[in-house]
C-alpha atoms as a PDB file:
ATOM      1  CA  UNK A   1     151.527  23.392 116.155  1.00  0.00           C
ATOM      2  CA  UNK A   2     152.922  25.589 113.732  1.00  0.00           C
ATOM      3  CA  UNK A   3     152.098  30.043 113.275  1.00  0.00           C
ATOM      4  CA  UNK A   4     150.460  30.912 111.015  1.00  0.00           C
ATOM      5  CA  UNK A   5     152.158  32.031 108.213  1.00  0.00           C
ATOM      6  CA  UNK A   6     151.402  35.849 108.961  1.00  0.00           C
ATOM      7  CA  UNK A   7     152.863  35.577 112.274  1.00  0.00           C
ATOM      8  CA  UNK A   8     156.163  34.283 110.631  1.00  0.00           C
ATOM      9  CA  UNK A   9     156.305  36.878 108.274  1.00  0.00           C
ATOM     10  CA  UNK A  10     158.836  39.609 109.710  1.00  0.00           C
ATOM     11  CA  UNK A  11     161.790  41.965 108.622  1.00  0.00           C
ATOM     12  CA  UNK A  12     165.414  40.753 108.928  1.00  0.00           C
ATOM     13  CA  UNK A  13     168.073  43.254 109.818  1.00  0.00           C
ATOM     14  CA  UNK A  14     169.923  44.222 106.684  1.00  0.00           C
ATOM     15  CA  UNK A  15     173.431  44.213 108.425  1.00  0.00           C
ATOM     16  CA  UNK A  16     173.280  41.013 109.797  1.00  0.00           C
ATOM     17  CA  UNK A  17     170.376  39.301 109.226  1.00  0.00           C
ATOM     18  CA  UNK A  18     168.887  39.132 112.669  1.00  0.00           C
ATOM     19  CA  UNK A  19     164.829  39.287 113.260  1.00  0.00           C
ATOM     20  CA  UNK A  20     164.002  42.963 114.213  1.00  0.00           C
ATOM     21  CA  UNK A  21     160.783  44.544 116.069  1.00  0.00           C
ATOM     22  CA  UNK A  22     159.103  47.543 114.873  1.00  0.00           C
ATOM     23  CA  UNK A  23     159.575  50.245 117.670  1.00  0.00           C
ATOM     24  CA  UNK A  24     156.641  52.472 116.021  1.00  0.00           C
ATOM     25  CA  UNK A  25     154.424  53.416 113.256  1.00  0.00           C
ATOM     26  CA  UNK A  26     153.778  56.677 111.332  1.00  0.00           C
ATOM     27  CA  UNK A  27     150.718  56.326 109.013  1.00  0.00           C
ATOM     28  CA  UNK A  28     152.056  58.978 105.921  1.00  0.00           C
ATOM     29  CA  UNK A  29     148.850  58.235 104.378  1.00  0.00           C
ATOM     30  CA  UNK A  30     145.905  55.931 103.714  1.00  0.00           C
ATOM     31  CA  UNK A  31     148.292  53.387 101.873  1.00  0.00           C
ATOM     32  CA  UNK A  32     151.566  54.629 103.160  1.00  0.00           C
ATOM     33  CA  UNK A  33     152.939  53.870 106.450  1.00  0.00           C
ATOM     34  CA  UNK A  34     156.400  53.837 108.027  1.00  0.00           C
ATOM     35  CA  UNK A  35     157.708  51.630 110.563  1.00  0.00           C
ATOM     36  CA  UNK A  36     160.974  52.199 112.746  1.00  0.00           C
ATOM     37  CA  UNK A  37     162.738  48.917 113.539  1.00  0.00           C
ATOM     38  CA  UNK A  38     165.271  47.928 115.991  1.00  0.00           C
ATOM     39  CA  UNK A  39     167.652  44.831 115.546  1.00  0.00           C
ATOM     40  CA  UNK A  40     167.453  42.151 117.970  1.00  0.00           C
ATOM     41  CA  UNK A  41     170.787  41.064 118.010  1.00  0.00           C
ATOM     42  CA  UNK A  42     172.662  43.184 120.712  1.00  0.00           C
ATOM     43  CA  UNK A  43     176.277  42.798 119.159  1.00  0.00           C
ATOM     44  CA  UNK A  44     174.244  45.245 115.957  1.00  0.00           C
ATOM     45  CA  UNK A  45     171.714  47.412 117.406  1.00  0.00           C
ATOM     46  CA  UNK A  46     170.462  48.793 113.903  1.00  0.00           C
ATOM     47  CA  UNK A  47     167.680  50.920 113.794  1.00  0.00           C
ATOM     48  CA  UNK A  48     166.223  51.727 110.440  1.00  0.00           C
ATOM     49  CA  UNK A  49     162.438  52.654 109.245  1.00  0.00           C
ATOM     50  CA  UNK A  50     160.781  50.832 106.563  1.00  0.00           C
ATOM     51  CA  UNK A  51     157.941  51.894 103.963  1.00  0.00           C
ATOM     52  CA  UNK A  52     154.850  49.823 104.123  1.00  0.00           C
ATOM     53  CA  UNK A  53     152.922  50.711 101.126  1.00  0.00           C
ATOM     54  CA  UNK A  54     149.602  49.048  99.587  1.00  0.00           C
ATOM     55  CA  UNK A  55     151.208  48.831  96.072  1.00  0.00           C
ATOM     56  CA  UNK A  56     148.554  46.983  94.236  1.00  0.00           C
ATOM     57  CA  UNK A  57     144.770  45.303  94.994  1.00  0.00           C
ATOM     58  CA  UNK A  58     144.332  41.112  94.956  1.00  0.00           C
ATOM     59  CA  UNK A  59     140.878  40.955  96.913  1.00  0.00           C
ATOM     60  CA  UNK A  60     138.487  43.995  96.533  1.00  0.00           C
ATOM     61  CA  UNK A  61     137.402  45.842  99.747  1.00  0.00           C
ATOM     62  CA  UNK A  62     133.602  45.096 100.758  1.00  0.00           C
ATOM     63  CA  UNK A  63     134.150  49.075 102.123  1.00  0.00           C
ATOM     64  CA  UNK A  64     136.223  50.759  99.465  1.00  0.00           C
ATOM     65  CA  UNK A  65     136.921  54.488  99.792  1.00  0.00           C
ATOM     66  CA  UNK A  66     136.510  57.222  97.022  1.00  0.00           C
ATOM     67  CA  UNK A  67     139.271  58.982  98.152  1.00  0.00           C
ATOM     68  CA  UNK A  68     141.752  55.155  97.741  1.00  0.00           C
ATOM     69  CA  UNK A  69     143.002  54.193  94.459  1.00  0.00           C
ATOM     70  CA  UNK A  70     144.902  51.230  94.790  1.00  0.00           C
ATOM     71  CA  UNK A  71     145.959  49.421  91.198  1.00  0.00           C
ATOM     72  CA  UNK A  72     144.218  46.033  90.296  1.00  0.00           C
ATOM     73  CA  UNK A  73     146.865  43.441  90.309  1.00  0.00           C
ATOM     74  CA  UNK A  74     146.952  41.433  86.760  1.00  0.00           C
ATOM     75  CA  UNK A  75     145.691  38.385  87.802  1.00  0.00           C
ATOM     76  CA  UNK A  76     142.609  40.067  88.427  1.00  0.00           C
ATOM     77  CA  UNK A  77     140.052  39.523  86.143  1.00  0.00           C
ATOM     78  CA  UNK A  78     138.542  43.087  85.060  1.00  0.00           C
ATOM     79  CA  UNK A  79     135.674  41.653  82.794  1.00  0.00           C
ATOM     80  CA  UNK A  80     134.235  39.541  85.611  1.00  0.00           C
ATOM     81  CA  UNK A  81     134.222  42.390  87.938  1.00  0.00           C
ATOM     82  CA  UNK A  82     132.434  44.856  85.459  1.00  0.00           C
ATOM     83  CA  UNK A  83     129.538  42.726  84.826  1.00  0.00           C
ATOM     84  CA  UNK A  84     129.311  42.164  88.537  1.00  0.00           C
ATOM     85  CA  UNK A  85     129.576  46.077  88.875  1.00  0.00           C
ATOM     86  CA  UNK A  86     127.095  46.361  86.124  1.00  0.00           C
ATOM     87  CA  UNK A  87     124.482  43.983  87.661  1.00  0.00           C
ATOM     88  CA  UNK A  88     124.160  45.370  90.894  1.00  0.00           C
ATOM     89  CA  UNK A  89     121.249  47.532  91.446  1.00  0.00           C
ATOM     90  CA  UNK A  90     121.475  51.307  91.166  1.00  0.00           C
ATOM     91  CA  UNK A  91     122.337  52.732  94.781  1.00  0.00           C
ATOM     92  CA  UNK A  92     119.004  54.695  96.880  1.00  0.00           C
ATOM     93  CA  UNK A  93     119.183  57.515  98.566  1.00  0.00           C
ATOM     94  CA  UNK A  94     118.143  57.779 101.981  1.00  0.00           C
ATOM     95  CA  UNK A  95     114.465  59.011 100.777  1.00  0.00           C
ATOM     96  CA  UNK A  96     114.028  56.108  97.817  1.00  0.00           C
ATOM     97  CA  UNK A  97     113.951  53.715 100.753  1.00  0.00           C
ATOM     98  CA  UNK A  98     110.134  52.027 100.917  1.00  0.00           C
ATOM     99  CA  UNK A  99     108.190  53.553 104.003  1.00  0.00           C
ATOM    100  CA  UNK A 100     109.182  51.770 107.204  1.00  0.00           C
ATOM    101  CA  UNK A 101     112.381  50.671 105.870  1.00  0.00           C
ATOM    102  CA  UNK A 102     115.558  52.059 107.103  1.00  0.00           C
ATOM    103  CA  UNK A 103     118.304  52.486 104.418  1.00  0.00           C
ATOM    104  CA  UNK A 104     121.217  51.811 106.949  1.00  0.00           C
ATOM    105  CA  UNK A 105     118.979  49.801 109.555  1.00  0.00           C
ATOM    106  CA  UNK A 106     116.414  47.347 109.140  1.00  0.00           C
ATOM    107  CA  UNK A 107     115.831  46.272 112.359  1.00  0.00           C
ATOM    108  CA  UNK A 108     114.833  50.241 113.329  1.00  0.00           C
ATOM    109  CA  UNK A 109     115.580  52.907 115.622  1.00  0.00           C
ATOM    110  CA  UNK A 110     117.478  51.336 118.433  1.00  0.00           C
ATOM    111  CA  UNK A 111     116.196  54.332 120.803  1.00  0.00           C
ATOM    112  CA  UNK A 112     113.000  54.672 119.984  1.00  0.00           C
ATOM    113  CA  UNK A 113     110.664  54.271 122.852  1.00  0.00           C
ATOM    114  CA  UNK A 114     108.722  50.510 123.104  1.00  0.00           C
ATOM    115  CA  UNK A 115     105.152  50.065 125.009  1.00  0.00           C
END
């Protein structure tokens, strides 16, 4: 059975080629982080630190942040995801929610007291 292919996706040493192993990570920002490698062939021993950077959006987040601006990637279709945008309904604020209905849990208050 084969990996998947994100398990075979990895960083090659760029002295001789060899598969490397990130050491560590240091998260710059929300779509920055860098990564210090090590070579795993002992004869090279390079250690280096790659960028990781979220460069441009394919999917949309189901959570997207205010403070994240990410570019759309072309292929993206920007009229289909306006009229989407535009048919969803206006958001509520926590007191525009009907009585008895929580806005962030329908199934109610997980502590409140039952008989």
């Amino acid at each position: 059975m084969s990996r998947p292919r994100a398990a075979r996706l990895g960083v090659r040493c760029p002295h001789c080629d060899a598969r490397c192993v990130g050491q560590r990570d240091r998260r710059i920002s929300r779509v920055l982080t860098e990564v210090d490698y090590l070579c795993t062939n002992p004869d090279c021993n390079h250690r280096f630190v790659v960028s990781v950077e979220a460069v441009r959006t394919i999917g949309l987040s189901s959570t997207p942040r205010s403070d994240v601006h990410i570019p759309l990637s072309t292929h993206i279709r920007r009229g289909a995801i306006a009229a989407q945008i535009s048919a969803l309904p206006p958001a509520r604020g926590a007191d525009e929610w009907p009585a008895g209905q929580a806005a962030s849990d329908p199934t109610g208050d997980l502590f409140e007291a039952t008989g």
